[in-house]
Protein backbone atom coordinates (compact mmCIF):
# COMPACT_ATOMS: atom_id res chain seq x y z
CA UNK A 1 -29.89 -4.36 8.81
CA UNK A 2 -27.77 -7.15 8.95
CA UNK A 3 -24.90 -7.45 6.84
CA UNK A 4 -22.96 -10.01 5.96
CA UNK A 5 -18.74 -10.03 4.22
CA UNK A 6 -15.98 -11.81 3.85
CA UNK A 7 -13.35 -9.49 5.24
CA UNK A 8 -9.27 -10.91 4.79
CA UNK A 9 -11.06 -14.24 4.17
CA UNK A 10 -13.06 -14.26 7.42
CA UNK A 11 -17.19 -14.32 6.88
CA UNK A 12 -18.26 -11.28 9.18
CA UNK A 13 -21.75 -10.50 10.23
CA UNK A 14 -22.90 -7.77 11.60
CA UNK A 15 -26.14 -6.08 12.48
CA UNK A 16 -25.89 -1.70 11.32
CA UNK A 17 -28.11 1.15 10.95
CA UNK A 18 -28.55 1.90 7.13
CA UNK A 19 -26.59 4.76 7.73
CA UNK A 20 -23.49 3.06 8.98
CA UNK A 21 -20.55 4.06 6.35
CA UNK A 22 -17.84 0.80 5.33
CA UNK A 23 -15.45 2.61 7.54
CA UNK A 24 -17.05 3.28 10.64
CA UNK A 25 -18.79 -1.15 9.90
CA UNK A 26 -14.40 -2.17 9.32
CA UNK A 27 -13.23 -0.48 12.21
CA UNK A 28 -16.26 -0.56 14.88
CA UNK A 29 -17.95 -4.17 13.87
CA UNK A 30 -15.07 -5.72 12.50
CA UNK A 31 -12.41 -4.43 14.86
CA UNK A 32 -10.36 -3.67 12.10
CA UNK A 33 -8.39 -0.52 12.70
CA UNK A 34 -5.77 -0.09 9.96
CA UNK A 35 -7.96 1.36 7.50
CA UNK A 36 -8.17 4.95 8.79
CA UNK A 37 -10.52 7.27 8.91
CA UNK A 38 -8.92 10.80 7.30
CA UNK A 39 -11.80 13.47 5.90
CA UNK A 40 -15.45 11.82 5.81
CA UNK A 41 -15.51 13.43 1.94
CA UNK A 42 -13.52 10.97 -0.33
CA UNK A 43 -10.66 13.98 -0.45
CA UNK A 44 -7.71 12.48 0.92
CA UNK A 45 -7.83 8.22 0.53
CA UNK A 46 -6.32 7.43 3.80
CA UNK A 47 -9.71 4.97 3.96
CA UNK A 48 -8.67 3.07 0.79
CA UNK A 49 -9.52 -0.49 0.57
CA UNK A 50 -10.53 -2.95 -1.74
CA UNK A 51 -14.15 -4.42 -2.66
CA UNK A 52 -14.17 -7.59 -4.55
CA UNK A 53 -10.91 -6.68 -5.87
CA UNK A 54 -11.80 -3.34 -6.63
CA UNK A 55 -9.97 -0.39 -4.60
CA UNK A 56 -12.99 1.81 -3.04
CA UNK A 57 -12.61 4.69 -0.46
CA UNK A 58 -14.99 3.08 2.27
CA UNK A 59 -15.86 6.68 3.84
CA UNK A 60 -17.43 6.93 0.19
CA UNK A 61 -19.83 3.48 0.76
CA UNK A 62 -22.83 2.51 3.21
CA UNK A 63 -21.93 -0.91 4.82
CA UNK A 64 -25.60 -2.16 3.53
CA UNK A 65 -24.11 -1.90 0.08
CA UNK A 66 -21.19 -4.10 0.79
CA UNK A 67 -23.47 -7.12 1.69
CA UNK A 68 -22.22 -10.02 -0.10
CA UNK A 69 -19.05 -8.61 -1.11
CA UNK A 70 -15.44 -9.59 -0.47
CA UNK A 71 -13.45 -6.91 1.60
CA UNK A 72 -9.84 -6.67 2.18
CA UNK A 73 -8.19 -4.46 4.41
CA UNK A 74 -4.62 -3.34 5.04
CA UNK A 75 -4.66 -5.96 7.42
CA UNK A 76 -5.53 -8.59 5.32
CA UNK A 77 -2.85 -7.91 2.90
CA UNK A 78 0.19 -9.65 4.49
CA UNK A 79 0.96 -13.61 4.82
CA UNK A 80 -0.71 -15.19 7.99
CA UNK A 81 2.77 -15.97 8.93
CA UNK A 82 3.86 -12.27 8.95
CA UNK A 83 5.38 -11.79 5.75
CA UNK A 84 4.56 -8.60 4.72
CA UNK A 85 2.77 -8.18 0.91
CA UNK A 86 5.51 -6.93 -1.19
CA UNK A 87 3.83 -3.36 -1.83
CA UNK A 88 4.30 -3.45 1.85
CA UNK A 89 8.00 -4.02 1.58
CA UNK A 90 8.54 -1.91 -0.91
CA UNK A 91 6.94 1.09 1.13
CA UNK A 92 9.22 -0.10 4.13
CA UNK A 93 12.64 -0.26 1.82
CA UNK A 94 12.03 2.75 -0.14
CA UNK A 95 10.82 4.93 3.21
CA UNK A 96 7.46 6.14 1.61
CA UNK A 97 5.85 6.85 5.04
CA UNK A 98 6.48 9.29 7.54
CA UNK A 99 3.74 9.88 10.18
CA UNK A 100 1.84 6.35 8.16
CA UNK A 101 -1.51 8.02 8.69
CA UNK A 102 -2.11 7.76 4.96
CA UNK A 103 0.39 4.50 4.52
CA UNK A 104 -3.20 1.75 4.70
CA UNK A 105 -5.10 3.76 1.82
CA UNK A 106 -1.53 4.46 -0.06
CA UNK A 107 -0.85 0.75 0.12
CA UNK A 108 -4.16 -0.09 -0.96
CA UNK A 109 -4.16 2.14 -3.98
CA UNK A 110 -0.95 1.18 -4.57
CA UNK A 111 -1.62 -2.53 -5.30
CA UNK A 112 -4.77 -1.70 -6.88
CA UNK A 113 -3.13 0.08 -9.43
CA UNK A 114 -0.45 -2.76 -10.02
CA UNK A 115 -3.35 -4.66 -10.59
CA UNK A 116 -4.45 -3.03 -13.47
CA UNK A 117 -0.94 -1.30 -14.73
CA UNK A 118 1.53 -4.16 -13.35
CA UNK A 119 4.77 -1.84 -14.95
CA UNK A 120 3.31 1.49 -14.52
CA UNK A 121 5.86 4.87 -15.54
CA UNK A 122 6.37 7.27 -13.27
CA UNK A 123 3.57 9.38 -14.51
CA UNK A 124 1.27 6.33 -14.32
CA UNK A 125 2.31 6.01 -10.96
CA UNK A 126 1.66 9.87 -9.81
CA UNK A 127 -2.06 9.49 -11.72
CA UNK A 128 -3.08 6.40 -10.43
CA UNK A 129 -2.37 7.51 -6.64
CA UNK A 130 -4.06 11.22 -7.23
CA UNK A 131 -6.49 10.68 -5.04
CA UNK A 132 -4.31 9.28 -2.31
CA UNK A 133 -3.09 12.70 0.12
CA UNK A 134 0.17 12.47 1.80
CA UNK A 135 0.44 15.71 4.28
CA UNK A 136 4.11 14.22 4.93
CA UNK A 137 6.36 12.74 2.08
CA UNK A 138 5.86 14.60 -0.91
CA UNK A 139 5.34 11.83 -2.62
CA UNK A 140 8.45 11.14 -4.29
CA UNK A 141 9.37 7.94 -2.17
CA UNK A 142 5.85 6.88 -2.50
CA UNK A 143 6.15 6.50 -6.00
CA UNK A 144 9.34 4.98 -5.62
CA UNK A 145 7.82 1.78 -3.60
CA UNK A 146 5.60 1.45 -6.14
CA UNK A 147 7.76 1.63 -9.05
CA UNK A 148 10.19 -0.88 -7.01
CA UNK A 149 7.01 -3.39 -6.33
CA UNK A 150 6.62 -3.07 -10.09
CA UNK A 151 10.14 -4.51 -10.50
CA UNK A 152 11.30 -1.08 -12.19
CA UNK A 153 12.27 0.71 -9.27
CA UNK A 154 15.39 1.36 -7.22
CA UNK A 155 15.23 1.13 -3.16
């Protein structure tokens, strides 16, 4: 089936079995490889993007079903010059990665969550990034970046 996106603001066409997950159609078709591929089950995030605006696991979504849709990836959330979004910053500044594996789908549901609770509480924070699994961190500098992003945060 052919399927056709806007993915970081480039149109993207692509022909994929039915079968082919948003995952596999972002990194194989698109040759976009930050958005990582962590369980296959929707347990642990680390495929986190967002669909018209809308944060979606992609291991969770056929690429069929994205047809028409606007994707962006981790990639597609910096400045074409290089400047890095500021949830992106704020991850860097407040060290909320350690082996990044998870960092894309963090990031993702990270900004996501701004989006909808733009001066979250800690608690807020911790909720909105439950299904988000960091094997590294322990989350506490994760939540950090985000609360600093917010604006009510220290680095």
């Amino acid at each position: 089936m052919q399927v056709k996106t806007v993915v970081n603001g480039q149109e993207q066409s692509h022909d994929v079995e039915p079968r082919t997950l948003l995952v596999h159609y972002l990194r194989d078709d698109c040759d976009l490889t930050g958005t990582n591929i962590g369980c296959d089950s929707s347990s642990c995030g680390a495929c986190t993007i967002h669909v018209d605006g809308e944060a979606v696991k992609s291991c969770t979504m056929f690429a069929v079903q994205a047809d028409g849709t606007a994707i962006t990836t981790i990639e597609g959330l910096a400045d074409d010059d290089g400047t890095l979004h500021p949830m992106q910053q704020a991850f860097h500044e407040n060290h909320a990665l350690q082996c990044g594996y998870c960092t894309p789908g963090m990031v993702m549901a990270a900004t996501s969550l701004l989006d909808e609770v733009p001066n979250p509480t800690e608690g807020e924070v911790r909720e909105g990034l439950e299904g988000n699994l960091c094997r590294c961190t322990g989350y506490h500098n994760i939540v950090q970046a985000v609360l600093a992003a917010a604006g009510g945060g220290s680095k």
